[in-house]
PDB file of N, CA and C in Angstrom:
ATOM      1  N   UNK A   1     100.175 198.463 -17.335  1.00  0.00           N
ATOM      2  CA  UNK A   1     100.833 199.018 -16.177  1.00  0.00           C
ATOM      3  C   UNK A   1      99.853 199.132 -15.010  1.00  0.00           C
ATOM      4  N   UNK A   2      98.696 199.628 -15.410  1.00  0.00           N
ATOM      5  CA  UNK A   2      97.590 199.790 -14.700  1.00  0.00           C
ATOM      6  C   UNK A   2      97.019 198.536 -13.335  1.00  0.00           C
ATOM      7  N   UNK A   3      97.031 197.093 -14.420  1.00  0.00           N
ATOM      8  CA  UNK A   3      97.057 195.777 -13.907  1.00  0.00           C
ATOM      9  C   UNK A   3      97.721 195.899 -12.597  1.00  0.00           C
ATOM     10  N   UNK A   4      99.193 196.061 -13.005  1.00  0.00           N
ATOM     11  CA  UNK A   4     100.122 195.475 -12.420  1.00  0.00           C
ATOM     12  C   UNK A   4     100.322 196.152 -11.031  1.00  0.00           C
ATOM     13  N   UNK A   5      99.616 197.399 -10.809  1.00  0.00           N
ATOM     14  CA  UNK A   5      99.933 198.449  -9.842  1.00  0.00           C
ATOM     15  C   UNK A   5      98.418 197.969  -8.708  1.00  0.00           C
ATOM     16  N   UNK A   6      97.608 197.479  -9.831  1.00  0.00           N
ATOM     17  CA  UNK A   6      96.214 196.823  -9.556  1.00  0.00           C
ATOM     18  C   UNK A   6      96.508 195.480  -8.213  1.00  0.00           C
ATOM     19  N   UNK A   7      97.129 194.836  -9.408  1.00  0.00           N
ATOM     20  CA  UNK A   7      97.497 193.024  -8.492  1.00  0.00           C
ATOM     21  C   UNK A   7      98.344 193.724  -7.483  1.00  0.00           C
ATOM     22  N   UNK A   8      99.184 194.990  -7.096  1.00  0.00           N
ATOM     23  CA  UNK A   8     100.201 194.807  -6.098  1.00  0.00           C
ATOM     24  C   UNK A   8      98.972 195.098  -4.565  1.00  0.00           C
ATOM     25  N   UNK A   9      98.067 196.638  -5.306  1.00  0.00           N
ATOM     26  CA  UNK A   9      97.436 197.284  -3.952  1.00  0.00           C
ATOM     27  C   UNK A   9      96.851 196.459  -3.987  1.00  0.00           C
ATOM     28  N   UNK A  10      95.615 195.958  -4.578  1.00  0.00           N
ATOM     29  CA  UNK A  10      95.227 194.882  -3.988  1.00  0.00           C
ATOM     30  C   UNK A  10      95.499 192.916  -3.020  1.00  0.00           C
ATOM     31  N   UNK A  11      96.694 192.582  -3.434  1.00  0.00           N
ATOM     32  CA  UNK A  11      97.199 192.003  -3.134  1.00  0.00           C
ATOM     33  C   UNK A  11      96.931 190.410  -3.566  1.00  0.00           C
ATOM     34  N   UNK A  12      96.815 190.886  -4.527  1.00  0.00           N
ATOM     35  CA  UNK A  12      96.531 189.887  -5.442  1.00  0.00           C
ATOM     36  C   UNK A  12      97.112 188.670  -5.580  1.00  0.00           C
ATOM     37  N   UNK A  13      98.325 188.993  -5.562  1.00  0.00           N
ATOM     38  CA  UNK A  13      99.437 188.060  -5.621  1.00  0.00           C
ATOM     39  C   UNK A  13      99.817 187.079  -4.126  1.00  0.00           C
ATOM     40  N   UNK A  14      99.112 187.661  -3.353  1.00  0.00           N
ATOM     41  CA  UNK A  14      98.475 186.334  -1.821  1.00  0.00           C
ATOM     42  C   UNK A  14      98.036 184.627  -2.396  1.00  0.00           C
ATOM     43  N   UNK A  15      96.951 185.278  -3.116  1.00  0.00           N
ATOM     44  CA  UNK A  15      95.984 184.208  -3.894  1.00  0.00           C
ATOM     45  C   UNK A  15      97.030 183.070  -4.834  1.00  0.00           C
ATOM     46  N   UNK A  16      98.638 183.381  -5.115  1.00  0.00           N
ATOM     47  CA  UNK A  16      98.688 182.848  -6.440  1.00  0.00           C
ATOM     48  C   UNK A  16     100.019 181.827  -5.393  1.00  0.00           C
ATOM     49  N   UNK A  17      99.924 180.328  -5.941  1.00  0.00           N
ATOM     50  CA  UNK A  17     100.835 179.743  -5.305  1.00  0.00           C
ATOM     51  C   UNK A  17     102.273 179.359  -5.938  1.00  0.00           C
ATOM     52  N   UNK A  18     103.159 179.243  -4.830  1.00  0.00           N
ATOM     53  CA  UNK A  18     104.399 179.487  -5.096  1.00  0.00           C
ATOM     54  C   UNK A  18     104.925 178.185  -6.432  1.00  0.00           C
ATOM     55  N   UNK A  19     105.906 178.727  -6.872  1.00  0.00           N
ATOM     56  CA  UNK A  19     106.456 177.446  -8.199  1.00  0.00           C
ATOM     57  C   UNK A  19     107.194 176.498  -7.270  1.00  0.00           C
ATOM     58  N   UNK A  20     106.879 175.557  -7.609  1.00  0.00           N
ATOM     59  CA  UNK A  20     107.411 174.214  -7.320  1.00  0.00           C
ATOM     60  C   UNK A  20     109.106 174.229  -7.071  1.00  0.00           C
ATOM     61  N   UNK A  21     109.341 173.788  -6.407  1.00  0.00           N
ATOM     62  CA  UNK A  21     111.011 173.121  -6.291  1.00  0.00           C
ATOM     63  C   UNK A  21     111.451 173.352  -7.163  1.00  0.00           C
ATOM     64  N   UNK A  22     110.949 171.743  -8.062  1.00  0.00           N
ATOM     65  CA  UNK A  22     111.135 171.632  -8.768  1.00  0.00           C
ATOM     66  C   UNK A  22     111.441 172.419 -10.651  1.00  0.00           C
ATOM     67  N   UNK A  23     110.290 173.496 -10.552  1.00  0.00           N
ATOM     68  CA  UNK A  23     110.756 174.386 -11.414  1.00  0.00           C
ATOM     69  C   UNK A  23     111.313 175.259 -11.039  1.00  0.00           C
ATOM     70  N   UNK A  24     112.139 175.962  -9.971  1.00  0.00           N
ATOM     71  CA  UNK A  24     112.747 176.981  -9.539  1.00  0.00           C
ATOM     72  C   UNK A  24     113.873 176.954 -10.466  1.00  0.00           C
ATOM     73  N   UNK A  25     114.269 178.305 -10.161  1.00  0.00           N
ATOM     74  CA  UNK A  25     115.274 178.654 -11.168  1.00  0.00           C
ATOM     75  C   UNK A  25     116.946 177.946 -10.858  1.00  0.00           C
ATOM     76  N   UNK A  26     116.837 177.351  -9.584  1.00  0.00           N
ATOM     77  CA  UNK A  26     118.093 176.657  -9.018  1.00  0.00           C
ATOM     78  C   UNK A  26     117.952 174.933  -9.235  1.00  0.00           C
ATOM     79  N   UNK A  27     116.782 174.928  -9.605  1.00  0.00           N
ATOM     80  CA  UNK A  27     117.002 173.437  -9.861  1.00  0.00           C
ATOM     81  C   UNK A  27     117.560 172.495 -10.083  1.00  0.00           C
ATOM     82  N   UNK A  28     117.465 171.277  -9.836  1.00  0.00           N
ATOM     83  CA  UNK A  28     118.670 170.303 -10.963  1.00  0.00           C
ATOM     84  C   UNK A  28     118.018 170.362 -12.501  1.00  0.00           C
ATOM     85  N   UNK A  29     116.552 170.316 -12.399  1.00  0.00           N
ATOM     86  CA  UNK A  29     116.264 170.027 -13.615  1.00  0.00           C
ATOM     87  C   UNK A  29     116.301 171.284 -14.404  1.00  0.00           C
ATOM     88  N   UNK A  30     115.886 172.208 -13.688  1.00  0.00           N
ATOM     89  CA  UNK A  30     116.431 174.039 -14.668  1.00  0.00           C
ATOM     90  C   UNK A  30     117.801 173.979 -15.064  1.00  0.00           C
ATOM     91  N   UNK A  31     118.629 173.983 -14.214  1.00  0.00           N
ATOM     92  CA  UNK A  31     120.004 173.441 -14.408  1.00  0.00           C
ATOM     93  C   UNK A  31     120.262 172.862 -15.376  1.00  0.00           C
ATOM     94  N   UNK A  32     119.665 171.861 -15.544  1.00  0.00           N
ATOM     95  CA  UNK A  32     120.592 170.527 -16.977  1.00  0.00           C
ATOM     96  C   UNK A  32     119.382 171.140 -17.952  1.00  0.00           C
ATOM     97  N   UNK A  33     118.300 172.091 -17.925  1.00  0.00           N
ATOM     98  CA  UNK A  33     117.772 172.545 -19.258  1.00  0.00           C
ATOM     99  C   UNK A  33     118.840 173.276 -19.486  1.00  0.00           C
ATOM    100  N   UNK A  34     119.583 174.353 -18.706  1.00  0.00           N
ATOM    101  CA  UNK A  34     120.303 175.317 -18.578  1.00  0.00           C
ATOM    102  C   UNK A  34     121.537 175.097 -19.702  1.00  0.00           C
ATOM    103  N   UNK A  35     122.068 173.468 -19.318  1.00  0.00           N
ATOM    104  CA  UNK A  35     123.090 173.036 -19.665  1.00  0.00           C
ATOM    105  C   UNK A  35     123.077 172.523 -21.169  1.00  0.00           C
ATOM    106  N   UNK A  36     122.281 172.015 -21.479  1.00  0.00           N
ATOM    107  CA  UNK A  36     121.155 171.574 -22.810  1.00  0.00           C
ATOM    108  C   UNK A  36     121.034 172.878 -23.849  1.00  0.00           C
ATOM    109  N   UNK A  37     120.846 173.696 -23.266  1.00  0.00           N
ATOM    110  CA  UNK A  37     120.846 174.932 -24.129  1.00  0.00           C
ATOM    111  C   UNK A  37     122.140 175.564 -24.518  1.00  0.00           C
ATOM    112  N   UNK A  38     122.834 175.951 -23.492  1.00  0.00           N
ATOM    113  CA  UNK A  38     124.074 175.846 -23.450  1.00  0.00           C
ATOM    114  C   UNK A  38     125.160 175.304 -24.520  1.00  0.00           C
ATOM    115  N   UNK A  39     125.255 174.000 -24.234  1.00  0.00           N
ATOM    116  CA  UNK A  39     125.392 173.024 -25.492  1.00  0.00           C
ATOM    117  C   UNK A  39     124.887 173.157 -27.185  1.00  0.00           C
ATOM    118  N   UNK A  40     123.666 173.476 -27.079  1.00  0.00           N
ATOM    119  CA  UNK A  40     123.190 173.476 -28.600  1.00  0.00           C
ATOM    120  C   UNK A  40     123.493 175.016 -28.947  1.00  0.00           C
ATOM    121  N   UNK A  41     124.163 176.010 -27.857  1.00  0.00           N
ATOM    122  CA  UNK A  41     124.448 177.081 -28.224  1.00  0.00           C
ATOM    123  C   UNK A  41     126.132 177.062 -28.991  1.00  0.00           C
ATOM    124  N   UNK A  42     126.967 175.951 -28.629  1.00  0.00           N
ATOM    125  CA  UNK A  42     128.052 175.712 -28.652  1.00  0.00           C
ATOM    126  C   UNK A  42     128.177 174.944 -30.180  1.00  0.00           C
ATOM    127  N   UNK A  43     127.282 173.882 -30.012  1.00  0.00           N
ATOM    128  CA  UNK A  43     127.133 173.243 -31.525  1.00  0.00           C
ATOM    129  C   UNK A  43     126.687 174.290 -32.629  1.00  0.00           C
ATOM    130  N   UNK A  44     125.947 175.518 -32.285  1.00  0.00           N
ATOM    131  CA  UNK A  44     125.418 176.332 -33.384  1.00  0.00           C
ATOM    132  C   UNK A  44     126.917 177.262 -33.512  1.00  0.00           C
ATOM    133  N   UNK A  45     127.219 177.908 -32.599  1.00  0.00           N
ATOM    134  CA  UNK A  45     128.672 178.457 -32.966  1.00  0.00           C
ATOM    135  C   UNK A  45     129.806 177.521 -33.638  1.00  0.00           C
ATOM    136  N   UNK A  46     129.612 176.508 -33.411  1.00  0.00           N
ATOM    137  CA  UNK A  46     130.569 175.322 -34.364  1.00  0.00           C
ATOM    138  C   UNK A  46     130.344 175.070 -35.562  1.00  0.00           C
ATOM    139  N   UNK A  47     128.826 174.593 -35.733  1.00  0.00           N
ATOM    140  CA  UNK A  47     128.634 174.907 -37.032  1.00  0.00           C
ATOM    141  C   UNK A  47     128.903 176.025 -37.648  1.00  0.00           C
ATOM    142  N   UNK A  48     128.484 176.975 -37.532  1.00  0.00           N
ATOM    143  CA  UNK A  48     128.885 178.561 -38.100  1.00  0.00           C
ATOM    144  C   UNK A  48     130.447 178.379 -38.749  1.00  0.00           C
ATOM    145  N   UNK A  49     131.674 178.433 -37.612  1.00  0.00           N
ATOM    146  CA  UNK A  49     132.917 178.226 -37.500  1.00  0.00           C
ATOM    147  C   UNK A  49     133.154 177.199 -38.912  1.00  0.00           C
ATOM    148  N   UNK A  50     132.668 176.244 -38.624  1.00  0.00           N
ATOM    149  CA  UNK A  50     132.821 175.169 -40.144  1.00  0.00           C
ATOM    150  C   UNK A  50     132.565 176.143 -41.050  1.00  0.00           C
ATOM    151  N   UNK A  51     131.054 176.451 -41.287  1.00  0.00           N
ATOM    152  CA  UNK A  51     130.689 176.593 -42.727  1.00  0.00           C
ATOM    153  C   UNK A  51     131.177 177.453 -43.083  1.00  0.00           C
ATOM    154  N   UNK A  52     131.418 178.451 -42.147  1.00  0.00           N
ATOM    155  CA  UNK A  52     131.809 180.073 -42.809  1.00  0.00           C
ATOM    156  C   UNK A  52     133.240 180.588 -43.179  1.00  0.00           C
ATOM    157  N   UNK A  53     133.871 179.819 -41.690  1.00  0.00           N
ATOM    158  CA  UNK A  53     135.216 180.219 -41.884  1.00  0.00           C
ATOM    159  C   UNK A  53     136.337 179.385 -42.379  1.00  0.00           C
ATOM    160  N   UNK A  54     135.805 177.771 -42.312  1.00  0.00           N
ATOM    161  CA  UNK A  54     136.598 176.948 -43.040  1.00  0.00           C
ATOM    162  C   UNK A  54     136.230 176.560 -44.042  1.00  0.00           C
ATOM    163  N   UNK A  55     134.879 177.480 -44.504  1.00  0.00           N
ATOM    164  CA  UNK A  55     134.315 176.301 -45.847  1.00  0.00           C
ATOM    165  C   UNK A  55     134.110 175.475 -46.683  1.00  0.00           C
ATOM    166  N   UNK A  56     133.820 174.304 -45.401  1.00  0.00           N
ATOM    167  CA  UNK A  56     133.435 173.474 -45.216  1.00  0.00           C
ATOM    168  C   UNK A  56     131.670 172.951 -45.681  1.00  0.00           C
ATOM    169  N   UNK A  57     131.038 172.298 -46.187  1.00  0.00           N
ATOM    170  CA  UNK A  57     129.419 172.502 -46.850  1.00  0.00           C
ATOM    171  C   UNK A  57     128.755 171.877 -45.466  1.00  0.00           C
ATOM    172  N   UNK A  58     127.606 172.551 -45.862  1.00  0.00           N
ATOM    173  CA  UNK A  58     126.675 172.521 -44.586  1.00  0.00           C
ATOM    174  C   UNK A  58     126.418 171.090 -44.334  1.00  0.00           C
ATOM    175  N   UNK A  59     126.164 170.050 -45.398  1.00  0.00           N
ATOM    176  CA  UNK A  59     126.173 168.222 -45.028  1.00  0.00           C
ATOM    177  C   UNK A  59     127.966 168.096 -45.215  1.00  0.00           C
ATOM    178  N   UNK A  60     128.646 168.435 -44.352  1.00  0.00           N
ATOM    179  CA  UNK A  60     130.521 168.053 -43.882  1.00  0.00           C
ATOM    180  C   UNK A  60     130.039 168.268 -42.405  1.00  0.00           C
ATOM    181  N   UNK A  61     129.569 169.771 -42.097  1.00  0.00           N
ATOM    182  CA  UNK A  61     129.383 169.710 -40.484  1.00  0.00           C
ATOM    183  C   UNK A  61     128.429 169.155 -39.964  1.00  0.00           C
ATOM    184  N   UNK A  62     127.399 168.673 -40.760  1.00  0.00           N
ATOM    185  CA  UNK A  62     126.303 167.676 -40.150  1.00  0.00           C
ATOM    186  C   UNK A  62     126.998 166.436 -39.773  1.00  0.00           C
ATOM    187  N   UNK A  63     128.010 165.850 -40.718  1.00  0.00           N
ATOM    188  CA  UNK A  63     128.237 164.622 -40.817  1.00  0.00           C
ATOM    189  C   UNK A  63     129.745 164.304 -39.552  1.00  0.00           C
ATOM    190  N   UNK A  64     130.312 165.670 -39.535  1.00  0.00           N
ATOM    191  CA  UNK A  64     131.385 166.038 -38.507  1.00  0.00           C
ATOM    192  C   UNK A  64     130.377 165.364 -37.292  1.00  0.00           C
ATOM    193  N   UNK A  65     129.444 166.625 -37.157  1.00  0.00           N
ATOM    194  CA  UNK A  65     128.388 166.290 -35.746  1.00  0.00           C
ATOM    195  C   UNK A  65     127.920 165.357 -35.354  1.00  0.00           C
ATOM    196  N   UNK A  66     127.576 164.675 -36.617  1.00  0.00           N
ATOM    197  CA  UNK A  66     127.013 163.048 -36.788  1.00  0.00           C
ATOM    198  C   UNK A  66     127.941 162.302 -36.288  1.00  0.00           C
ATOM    199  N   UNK A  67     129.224 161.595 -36.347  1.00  0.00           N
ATOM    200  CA  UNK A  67     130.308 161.426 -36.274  1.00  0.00           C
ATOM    201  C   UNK A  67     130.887 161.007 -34.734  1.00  0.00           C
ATOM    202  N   UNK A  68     130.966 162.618 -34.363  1.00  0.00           N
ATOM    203  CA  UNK A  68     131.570 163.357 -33.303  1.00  0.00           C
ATOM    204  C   UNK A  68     130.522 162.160 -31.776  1.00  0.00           C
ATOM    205  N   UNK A  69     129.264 162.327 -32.433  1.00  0.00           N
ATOM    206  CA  UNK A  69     128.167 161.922 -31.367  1.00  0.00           C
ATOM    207  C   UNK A  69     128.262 160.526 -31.047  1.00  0.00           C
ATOM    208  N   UNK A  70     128.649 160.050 -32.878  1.00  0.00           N
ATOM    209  CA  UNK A  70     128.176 158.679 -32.878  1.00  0.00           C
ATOM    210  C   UNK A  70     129.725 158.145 -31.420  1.00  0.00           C
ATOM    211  N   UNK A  71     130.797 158.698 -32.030  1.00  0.00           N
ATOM    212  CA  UNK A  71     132.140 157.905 -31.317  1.00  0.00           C
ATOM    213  C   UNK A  71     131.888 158.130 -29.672  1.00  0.00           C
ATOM    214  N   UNK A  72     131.354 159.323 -29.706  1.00  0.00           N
ATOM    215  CA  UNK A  72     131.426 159.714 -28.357  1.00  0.00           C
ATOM    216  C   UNK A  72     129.710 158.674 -27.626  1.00  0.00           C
ATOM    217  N   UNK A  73     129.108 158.404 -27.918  1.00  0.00           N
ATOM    218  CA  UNK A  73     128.320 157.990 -27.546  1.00  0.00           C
ATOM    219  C   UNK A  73     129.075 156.258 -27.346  1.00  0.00           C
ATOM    220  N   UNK A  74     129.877 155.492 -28.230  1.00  0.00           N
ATOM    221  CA  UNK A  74     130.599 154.547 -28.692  1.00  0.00           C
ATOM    222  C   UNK A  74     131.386 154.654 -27.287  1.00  0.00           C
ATOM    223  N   UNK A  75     132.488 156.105 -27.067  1.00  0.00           N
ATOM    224  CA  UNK A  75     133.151 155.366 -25.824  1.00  0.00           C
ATOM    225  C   UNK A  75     132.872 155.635 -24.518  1.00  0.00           C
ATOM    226  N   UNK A  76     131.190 156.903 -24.252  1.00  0.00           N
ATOM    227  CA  UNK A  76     130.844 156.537 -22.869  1.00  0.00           C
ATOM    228  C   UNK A  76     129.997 155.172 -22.792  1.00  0.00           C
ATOM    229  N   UNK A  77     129.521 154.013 -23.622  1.00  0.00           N
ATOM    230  CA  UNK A  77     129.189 152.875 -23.466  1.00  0.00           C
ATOM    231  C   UNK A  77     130.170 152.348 -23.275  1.00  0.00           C
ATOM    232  N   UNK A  78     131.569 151.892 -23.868  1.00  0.00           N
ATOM    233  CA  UNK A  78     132.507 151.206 -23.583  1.00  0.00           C
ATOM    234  C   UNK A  78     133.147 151.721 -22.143  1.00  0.00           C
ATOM    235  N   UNK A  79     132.910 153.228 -21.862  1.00  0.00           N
ATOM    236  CA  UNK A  79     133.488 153.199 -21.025  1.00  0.00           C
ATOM    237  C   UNK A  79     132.741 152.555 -19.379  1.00  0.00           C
ATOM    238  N   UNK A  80     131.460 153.163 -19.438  1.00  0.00           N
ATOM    239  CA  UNK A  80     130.368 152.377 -19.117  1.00  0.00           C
ATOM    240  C   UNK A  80     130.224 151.106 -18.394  1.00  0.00           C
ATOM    241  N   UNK A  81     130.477 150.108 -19.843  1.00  0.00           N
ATOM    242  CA  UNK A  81     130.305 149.036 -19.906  1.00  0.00           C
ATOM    243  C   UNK A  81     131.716 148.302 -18.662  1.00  0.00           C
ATOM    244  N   UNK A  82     132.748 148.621 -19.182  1.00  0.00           N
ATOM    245  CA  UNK A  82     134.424 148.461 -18.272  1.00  0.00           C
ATOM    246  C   UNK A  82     134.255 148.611 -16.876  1.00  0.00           C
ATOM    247  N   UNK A  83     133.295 149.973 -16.696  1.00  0.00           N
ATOM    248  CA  UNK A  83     133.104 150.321 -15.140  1.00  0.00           C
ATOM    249  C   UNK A  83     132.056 149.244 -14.615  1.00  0.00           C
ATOM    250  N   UNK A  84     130.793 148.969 -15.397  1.00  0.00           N
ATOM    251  CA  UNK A  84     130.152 147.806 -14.603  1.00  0.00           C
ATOM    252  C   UNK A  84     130.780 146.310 -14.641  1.00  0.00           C
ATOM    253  N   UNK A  85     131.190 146.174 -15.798  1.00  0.00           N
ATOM    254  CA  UNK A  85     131.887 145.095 -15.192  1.00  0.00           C
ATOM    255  C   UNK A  85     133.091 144.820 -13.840  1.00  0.00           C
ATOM    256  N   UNK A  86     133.636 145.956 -13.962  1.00  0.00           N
ATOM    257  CA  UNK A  86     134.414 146.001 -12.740  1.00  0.00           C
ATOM    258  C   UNK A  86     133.835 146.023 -11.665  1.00  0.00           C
ATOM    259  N   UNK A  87     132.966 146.607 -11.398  1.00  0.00           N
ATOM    260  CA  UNK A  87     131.864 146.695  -9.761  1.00  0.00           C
ATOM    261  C   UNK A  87     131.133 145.237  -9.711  1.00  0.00           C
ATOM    262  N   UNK A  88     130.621 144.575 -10.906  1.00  0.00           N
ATOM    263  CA  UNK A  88     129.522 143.354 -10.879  1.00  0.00           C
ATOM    264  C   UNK A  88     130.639 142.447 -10.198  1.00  0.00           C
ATOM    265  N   UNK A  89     132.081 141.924 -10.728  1.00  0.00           N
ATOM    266  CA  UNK A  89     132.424 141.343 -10.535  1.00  0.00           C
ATOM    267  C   UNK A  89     133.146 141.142  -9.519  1.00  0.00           C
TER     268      UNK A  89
END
Protein backbone atom coordinates (compact mmCIF):
# COMPACT_ATOMS: atom_id res chain seq x y z
CA UNK A 1 0.00 0.00 0.00
CA UNK A 2 2.86 1.99 1.08
CA UNK A 3 4.44 1.68 -2.72
CA UNK A 4 1.52 2.67 -4.21
CA UNK A 5 0.81 5.98 -2.20
CA UNK A 6 4.82 6.22 -2.85
CA UNK A 7 4.58 6.03 -6.99
CA UNK A 8 1.41 8.51 -6.74
CA UNK A 9 3.33 11.55 -4.41
CA UNK A 10 6.10 11.10 -6.06
CA UNK A 11 4.96 10.89 -9.46
CA UNK A 12 6.26 8.17 -10.55
CA UNK A 13 3.96 7.16 -12.90
CA UNK A 14 5.23 10.41 -15.39
CA UNK A 15 8.27 8.12 -16.11
CA UNK A 16 6.13 5.01 -17.27
CA UNK A 17 4.87 4.98 -21.01
CA UNK A 18 1.50 4.71 -22.19
CA UNK A 19 0.18 0.95 -23.66
CA UNK A 20 0.11 0.78 -27.14
CA UNK A 21 -3.09 1.05 -29.35
CA UNK A 22 -2.72 -1.75 -30.01
CA UNK A 23 -3.02 -3.46 -26.59
CA UNK A 24 -5.70 -1.17 -25.25
CA UNK A 25 -8.53 -2.54 -23.86
CA UNK A 26 -10.77 -1.36 -27.04
CA UNK A 27 -8.82 -2.94 -29.48
CA UNK A 28 -9.54 -5.06 -32.46
CA UNK A 29 -7.06 -7.39 -31.32
CA UNK A 30 -8.27 -7.29 -27.35
CA UNK A 31 -11.55 -7.61 -28.87
CA UNK A 32 -11.24 -10.94 -30.93
CA UNK A 33 -9.00 -12.24 -27.68
CA UNK A 34 -12.21 -11.10 -25.97
CA UNK A 35 -14.24 -13.09 -28.44
CA UNK A 36 -11.87 -16.28 -28.36
CA UNK A 37 -12.44 -16.56 -24.79
CA UNK A 38 -15.82 -16.02 -24.96
CA UNK A 39 -16.25 -18.90 -27.28
CA UNK A 40 -14.15 -21.49 -25.38
CA UNK A 41 -16.35 -20.27 -22.49
CA UNK A 42 -19.43 -21.47 -24.52
CA UNK A 43 -17.78 -24.79 -25.71
CA UNK A 44 -16.91 -25.51 -21.88
CA UNK A 45 -20.63 -24.88 -20.86
CA UNK A 46 -21.55 -27.30 -23.80
CA UNK A 47 -19.49 -29.75 -22.90
CA UNK A 48 -20.69 -29.77 -19.28
CA UNK A 49 -24.50 -29.75 -20.77
CA UNK A 50 -23.48 -33.11 -22.77
CA UNK A 51 -21.73 -34.94 -20.16
CA UNK A 52 -23.75 -34.17 -17.20
CA UNK A 53 -27.10 -33.63 -18.20
CA UNK A 54 -27.50 -35.80 -21.21
CA UNK A 55 -25.04 -38.40 -20.39
CA UNK A 56 -23.44 -38.49 -22.97
CA UNK A 57 -19.26 -39.87 -22.37
CA UNK A 58 -16.70 -37.40 -22.35
CA UNK A 59 -15.04 -38.96 -26.05
CA UNK A 60 -19.21 -38.41 -27.63
CA UNK A 61 -18.68 -34.58 -26.84
CA UNK A 62 -15.18 -34.48 -28.04
CA UNK A 63 -16.19 -36.19 -31.14
CA UNK A 64 -19.68 -33.94 -31.31
CA UNK A 65 -16.96 -30.90 -31.16
CA UNK A 66 -14.72 -32.65 -33.49
CA UNK A 67 -17.46 -32.98 -35.96
CA UNK A 68 -19.30 -29.75 -35.38
CA UNK A 69 -15.71 -27.92 -36.44
CA UNK A 70 -14.78 -30.27 -38.97
CA UNK A 71 -18.44 -29.44 -41.14
CA UNK A 72 -18.34 -26.03 -40.18
CA UNK A 73 -14.91 -25.39 -41.24
CA UNK A 74 -16.13 -27.70 -44.64
CA UNK A 75 -18.91 -25.03 -45.38
CA UNK A 76 -17.10 -21.62 -44.61
CA UNK A 77 -14.50 -23.03 -47.39
CA UNK A 78 -17.23 -23.98 -49.72
CA UNK A 79 -18.80 -21.09 -48.89
CA UNK A 80 -15.64 -19.16 -49.44
CA UNK A 81 -14.65 -20.83 -52.27
CA UNK A 82 -18.51 -19.90 -54.31
CA UNK A 83 -17.85 -16.24 -53.21
CA UNK A 84 -14.35 -16.10 -54.95
CA UNK A 85 -15.26 -17.62 -57.70
CA UNK A 86 -18.02 -15.31 -58.23
CA UNK A 87 -15.86 -11.99 -57.85
CA UNK A 88 -12.66 -13.73 -60.01
CA UNK A 89 -14.91 -14.29 -62.69
Amino acid sequence: KTDFINFINDQEWKSIEPVSSWFGPSSFLMSSMSALFQLSMWIRHGHGYLTENLGIPVWGSYAIFGLATLFSGLILGLVSEAFLAQVVS
